[in-house]
C-alpha atoms as a PDB file:
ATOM      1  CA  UNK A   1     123.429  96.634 101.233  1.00  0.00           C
ATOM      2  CA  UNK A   2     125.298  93.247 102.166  1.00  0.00           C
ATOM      3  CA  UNK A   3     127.965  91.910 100.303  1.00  0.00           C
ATOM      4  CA  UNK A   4     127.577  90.567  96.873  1.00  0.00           C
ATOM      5  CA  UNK A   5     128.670  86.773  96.913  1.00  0.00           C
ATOM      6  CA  UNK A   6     128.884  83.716  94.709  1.00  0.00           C
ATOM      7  CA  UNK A   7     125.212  81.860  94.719  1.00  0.00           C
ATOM      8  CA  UNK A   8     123.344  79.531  92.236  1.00  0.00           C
ATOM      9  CA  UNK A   9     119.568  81.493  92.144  1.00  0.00           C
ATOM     10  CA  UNK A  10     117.481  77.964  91.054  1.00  0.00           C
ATOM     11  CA  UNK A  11     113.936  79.513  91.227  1.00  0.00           C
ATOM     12  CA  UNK A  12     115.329  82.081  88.070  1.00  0.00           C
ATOM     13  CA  UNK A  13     117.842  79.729  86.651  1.00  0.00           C
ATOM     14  CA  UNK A  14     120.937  82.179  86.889  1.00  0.00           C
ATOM     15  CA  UNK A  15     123.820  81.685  89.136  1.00  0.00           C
ATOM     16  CA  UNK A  16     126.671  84.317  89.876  1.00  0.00           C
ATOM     17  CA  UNK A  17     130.524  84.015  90.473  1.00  0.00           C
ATOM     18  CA  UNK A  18     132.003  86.679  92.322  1.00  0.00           C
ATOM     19  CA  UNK A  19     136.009  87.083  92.986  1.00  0.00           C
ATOM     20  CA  UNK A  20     137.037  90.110  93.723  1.00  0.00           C
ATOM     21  CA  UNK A  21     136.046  92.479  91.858  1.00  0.00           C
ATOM     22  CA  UNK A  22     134.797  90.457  88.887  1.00  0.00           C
ATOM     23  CA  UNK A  23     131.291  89.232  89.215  1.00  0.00           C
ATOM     24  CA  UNK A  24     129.997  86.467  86.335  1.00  0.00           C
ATOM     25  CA  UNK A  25     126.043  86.282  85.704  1.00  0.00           C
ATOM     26  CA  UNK A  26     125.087  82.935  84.139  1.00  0.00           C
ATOM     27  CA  UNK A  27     121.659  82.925  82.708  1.00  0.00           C
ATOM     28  CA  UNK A  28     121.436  78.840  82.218  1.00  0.00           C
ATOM     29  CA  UNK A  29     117.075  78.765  81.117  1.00  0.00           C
ATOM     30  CA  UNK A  30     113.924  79.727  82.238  1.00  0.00           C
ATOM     31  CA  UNK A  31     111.383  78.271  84.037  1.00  0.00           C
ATOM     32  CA  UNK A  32     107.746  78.942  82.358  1.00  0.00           C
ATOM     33  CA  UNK A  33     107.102  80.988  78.953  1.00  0.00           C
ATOM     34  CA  UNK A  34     106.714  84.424  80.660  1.00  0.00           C
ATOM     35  CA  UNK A  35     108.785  86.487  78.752  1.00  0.00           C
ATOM     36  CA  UNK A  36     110.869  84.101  76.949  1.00  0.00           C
ATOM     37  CA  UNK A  37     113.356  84.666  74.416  1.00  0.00           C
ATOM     38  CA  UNK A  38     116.429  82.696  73.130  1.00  0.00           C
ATOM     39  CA  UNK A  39     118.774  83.612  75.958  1.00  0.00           C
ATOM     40  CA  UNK A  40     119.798  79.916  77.636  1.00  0.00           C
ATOM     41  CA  UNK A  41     123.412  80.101  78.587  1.00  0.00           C
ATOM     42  CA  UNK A  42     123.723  83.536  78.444  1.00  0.00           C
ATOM     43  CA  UNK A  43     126.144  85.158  80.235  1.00  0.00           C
ATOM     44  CA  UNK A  44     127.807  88.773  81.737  1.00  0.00           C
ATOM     45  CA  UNK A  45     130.726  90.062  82.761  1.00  0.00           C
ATOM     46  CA  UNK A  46     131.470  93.098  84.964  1.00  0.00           C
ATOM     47  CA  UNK A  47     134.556  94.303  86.455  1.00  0.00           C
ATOM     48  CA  UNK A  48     133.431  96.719  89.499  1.00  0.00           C
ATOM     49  CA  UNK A  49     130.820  98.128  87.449  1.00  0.00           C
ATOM     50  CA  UNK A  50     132.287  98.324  84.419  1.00  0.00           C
ATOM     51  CA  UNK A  51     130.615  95.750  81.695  1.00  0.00           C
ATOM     52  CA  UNK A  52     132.718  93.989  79.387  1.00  0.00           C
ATOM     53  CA  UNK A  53     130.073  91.839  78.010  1.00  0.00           C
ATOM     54  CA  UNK A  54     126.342  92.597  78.836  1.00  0.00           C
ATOM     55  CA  UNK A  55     122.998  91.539  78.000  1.00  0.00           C
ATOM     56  CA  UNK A  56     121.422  94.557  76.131  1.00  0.00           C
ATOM     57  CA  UNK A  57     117.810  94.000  77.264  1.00  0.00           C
ATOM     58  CA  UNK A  58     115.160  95.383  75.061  1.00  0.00           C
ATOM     59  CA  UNK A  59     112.883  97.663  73.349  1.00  0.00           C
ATOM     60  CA  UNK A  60     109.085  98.621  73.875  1.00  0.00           C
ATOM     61  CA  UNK A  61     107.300  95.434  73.780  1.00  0.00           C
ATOM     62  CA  UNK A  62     105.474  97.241  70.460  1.00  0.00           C
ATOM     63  CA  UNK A  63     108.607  97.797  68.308  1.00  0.00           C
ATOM     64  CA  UNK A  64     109.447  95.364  66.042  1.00  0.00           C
ATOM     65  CA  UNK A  65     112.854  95.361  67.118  1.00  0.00           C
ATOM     66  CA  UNK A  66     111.649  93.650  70.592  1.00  0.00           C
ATOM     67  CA  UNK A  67     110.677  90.198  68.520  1.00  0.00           C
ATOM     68  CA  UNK A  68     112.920  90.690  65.499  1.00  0.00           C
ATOM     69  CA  UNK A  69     116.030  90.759  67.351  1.00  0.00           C
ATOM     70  CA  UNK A  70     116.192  91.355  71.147  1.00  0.00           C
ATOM     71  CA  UNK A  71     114.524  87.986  71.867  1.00  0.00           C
ATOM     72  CA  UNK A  72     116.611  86.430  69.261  1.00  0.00           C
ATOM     73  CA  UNK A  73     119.736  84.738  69.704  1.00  0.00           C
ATOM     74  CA  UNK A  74     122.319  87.417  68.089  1.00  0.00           C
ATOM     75  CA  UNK A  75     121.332  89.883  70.907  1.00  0.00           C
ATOM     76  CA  UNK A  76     122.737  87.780  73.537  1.00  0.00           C
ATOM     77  CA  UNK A  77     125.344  85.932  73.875  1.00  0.00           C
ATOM     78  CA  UNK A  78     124.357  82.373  73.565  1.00  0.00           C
ATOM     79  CA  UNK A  79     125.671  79.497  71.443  1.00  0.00           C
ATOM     80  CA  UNK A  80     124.466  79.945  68.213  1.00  0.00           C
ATOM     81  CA  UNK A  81     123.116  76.674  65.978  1.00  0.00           C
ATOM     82  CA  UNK A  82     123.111  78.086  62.137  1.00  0.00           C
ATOM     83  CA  UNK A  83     122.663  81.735  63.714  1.00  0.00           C
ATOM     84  CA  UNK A  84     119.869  81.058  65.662  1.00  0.00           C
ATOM     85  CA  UNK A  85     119.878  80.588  69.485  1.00  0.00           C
ATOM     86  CA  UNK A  86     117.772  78.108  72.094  1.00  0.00           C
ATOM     87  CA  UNK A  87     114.425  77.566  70.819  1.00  0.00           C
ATOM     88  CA  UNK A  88     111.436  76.669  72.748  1.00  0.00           C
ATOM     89  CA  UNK A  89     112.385  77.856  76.070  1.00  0.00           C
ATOM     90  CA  UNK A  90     113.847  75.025  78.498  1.00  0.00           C
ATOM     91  CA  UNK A  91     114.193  74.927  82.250  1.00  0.00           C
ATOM     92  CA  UNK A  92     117.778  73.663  81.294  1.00  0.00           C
ATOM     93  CA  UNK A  93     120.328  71.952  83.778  1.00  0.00           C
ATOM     94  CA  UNK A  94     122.703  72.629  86.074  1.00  0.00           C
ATOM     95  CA  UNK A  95     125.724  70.568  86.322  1.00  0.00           C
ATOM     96  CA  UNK A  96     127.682  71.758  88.351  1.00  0.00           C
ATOM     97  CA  UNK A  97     128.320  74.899  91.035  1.00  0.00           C
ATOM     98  CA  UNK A  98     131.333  75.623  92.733  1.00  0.00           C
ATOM     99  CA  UNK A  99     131.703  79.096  94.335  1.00  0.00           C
ATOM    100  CA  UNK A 100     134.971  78.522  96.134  1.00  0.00           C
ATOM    101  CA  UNK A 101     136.173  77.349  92.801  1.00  0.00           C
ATOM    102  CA  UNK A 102     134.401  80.235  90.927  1.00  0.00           C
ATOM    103  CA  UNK A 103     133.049  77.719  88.308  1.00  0.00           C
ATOM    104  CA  UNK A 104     129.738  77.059  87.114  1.00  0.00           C
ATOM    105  CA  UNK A 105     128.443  74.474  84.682  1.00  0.00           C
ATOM    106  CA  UNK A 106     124.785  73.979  82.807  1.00  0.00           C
ATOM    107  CA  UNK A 107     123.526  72.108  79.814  1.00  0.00           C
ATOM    108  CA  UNK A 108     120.260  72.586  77.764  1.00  0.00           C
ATOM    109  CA  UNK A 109     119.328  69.184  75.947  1.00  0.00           C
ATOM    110  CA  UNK A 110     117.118  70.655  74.107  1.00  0.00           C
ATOM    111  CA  UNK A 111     118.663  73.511  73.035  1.00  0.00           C
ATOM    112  CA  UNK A 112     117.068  73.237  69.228  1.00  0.00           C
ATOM    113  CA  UNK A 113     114.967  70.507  67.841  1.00  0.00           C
ATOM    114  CA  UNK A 114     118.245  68.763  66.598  1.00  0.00           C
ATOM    115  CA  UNK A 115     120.763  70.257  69.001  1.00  0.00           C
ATOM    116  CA  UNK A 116     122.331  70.306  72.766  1.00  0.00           C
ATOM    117  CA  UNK A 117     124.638  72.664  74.575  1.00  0.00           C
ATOM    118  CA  UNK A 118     126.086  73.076  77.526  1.00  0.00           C
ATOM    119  CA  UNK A 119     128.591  75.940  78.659  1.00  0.00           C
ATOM    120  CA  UNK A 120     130.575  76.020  81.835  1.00  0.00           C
ATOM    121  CA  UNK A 121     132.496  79.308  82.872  1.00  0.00           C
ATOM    122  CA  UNK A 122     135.545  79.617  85.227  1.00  0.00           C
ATOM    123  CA  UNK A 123     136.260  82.912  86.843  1.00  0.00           C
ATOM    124  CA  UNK A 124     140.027  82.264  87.498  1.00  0.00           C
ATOM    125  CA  UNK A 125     141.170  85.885  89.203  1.00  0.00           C
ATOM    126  CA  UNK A 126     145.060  85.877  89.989  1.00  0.00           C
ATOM    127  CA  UNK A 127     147.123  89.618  90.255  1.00  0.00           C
ATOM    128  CA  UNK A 128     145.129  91.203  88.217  1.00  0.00           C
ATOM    129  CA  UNK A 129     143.755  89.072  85.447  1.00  0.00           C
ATOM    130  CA  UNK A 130     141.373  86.445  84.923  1.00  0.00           C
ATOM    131  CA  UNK A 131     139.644  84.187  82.570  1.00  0.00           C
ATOM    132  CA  UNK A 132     136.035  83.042  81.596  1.00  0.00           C
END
Protein backbone atom coordinates (compact mmCIF):
# COMPACT_ATOMS: atom_id res chain seq x y z
CA UNK A 1 0.00 0.00 0.00
CA UNK A 2 1.95 3.45 -0.40
CA UNK A 3 2.28 5.82 2.17
CA UNK A 4 -0.57 7.77 3.52
CA UNK A 5 0.20 11.60 2.96
CA UNK A 6 -1.31 15.03 3.40
CA UNK A 7 -3.68 15.82 0.13
CA UNK A 8 -6.76 18.10 -0.51
CA UNK A 9 -9.30 15.30 -2.47
CA UNK A 10 -11.46 18.32 -4.52
CA UNK A 11 -13.65 15.92 -6.62
CA UNK A 12 -15.16 14.59 -2.82
CA UNK A 13 -14.58 17.78 -0.97
CA UNK A 14 -12.41 16.22 1.94
CA UNK A 15 -8.83 16.91 2.46
CA UNK A 16 -6.43 15.01 4.96
CA UNK A 17 -3.47 16.15 7.25
CA UNK A 18 -1.12 13.61 8.10
CA UNK A 19 1.98 14.11 10.70
CA UNK A 20 3.19 11.36 12.03
CA UNK A 21 1.11 9.31 13.28
CA UNK A 22 -1.94 11.57 13.49
CA UNK A 23 -3.96 11.74 10.37
CA UNK A 24 -6.97 14.66 10.24
CA UNK A 25 -10.02 13.96 7.73
CA UNK A 26 -11.81 17.22 6.84
CA UNK A 27 -15.12 16.67 5.26
CA UNK A 28 -15.61 20.56 3.98
CA UNK A 29 -19.28 19.76 1.51
CA UNK A 30 -20.49 17.78 -1.09
CA UNK A 31 -20.76 18.08 -4.50
CA UNK A 32 -24.40 16.90 -5.85
CA UNK A 33 -27.43 15.59 -3.53
CA UNK A 34 -26.41 11.88 -3.66
CA UNK A 35 -26.53 10.91 -0.30
CA UNK A 36 -26.52 14.11 1.46
CA UNK A 37 -26.83 14.80 4.97
CA UNK A 38 -25.80 17.74 7.27
CA UNK A 39 -22.13 16.83 7.54
CA UNK A 40 -20.16 20.18 5.97
CA UNK A 41 -17.09 20.72 8.04
CA UNK A 42 -17.03 17.61 9.54
CA UNK A 43 -14.10 16.30 10.74
CA UNK A 44 -11.91 12.99 12.26
CA UNK A 45 -9.24 12.30 14.17
CA UNK A 46 -7.11 9.14 14.42
CA UNK A 47 -3.98 8.46 16.13
CA UNK A 48 -2.41 5.20 14.31
CA UNK A 49 -5.68 3.68 14.18
CA UNK A 50 -7.03 4.57 17.14
CA UNK A 51 -10.17 7.18 16.71
CA UNK A 52 -10.54 9.91 19.01
CA UNK A 53 -13.29 11.56 17.21
CA UNK A 54 -15.09 9.70 14.30
CA UNK A 55 -17.89 10.02 12.06
CA UNK A 56 -20.36 7.21 13.11
CA UNK A 57 -21.84 6.54 9.65
CA UNK A 58 -25.25 5.06 9.57
CA UNK A 59 -28.05 2.73 9.77
CA UNK A 60 -30.13 0.73 7.07
CA UNK A 61 -31.34 3.28 4.75
CA UNK A 62 -35.06 1.88 6.09
CA UNK A 63 -34.66 2.66 9.83
CA UNK A 64 -35.82 5.68 10.97
CA UNK A 65 -32.79 6.32 12.75
CA UNK A 66 -30.92 6.81 9.18
CA UNK A 67 -33.10 10.28 8.55
CA UNK A 68 -33.94 11.09 12.16
CA UNK A 69 -30.51 11.40 13.28
CA UNK A 70 -27.52 10.01 11.30
CA UNK A 71 -28.04 12.58 8.50
CA UNK A 72 -28.65 15.17 11.04
CA UNK A 73 -26.27 17.47 12.42
CA UNK A 74 -25.83 15.99 16.17
CA UNK A 75 -24.35 12.77 14.61
CA UNK A 76 -21.43 14.51 13.28
CA UNK A 77 -19.46 16.83 14.30
CA UNK A 78 -20.31 19.99 12.55
CA UNK A 79 -21.05 23.52 13.79
CA UNK A 80 -24.29 23.53 15.05
CA UNK A 81 -26.84 26.76 14.31
CA UNK A 82 -29.77 26.32 17.13
CA UNK A 83 -28.89 22.42 17.11
CA UNK A 84 -29.22 21.88 13.70
CA UNK A 85 -26.31 21.45 11.22
CA UNK A 86 -25.68 22.63 7.27
CA UNK A 87 -28.82 22.57 5.47
CA UNK A 88 -29.29 22.19 1.85
CA UNK A 89 -26.16 20.56 0.91
CA UNK A 90 -23.34 23.03 -0.50
CA UNK A 91 -20.27 22.35 -2.56
CA UNK A 92 -18.65 24.68 0.14
CA UNK A 93 -15.09 26.38 -0.14
CA UNK A 94 -11.81 25.83 0.40
CA UNK A 95 -9.64 28.48 1.69
CA UNK A 96 -6.84 27.40 2.27
CA UNK A 97 -4.41 24.00 2.18
CA UNK A 98 -1.16 23.71 3.55
CA UNK A 99 0.27 20.18 4.04
CA UNK A 100 3.77 21.15 5.08
CA UNK A 101 2.02 23.33 7.56
CA UNK A 102 -0.57 20.59 8.43
CA UNK A 103 -3.42 23.21 8.19
CA UNK A 104 -6.48 23.25 6.32
CA UNK A 105 -9.15 25.90 5.98
CA UNK A 106 -12.95 25.85 4.34
CA UNK A 107 -16.03 27.97 4.61
CA UNK A 108 -19.71 27.15 3.69
CA UNK A 109 -21.67 30.52 2.95
CA UNK A 110 -24.52 28.99 3.00
CA UNK A 111 -24.35 26.96 5.74
CA UNK A 112 -28.28 27.68 6.82
CA UNK A 113 -30.68 30.02 5.22
CA UNK A 114 -29.48 32.79 7.72
CA UNK A 115 -26.02 31.48 8.57
CA UNK A 116 -22.15 30.97 7.42
CA UNK A 117 -19.29 28.94 8.78
CA UNK A 118 -16.11 28.25 8.17
CA UNK A 119 -13.64 25.95 10.26
CA UNK A 120 -9.94 25.65 9.77
CA UNK A 121 -7.93 22.82 11.65
CA UNK A 122 -4.16 22.78 12.51
CA UNK A 123 -2.49 19.50 13.17
CA UNK A 124 0.46 20.93 15.24
CA UNK A 125 2.47 17.44 16.27
CA UNK A 126 5.60 18.27 18.57
CA UNK A 127 7.12 15.23 21.18
CA UNK A 128 4.26 13.69 21.54
CA UNK A 129 1.28 15.98 21.51
CA UNK A 130 -0.65 17.95 19.22
CA UNK A 131 -3.54 20.16 18.63
CA UNK A 132 -6.62 20.53 16.25
Amino acid sequence: MPAVESRNLESSRMALLRRGDWQVFFHYGQLDASHAQAEALDYEVFLGGTPISYDPGTVGYGSPLHTTYFTQGLAHNVPLVNGHGQVPWQPGELLAFDADRGYVAARQSRYRPDATAERELHLDVDAGGSRS
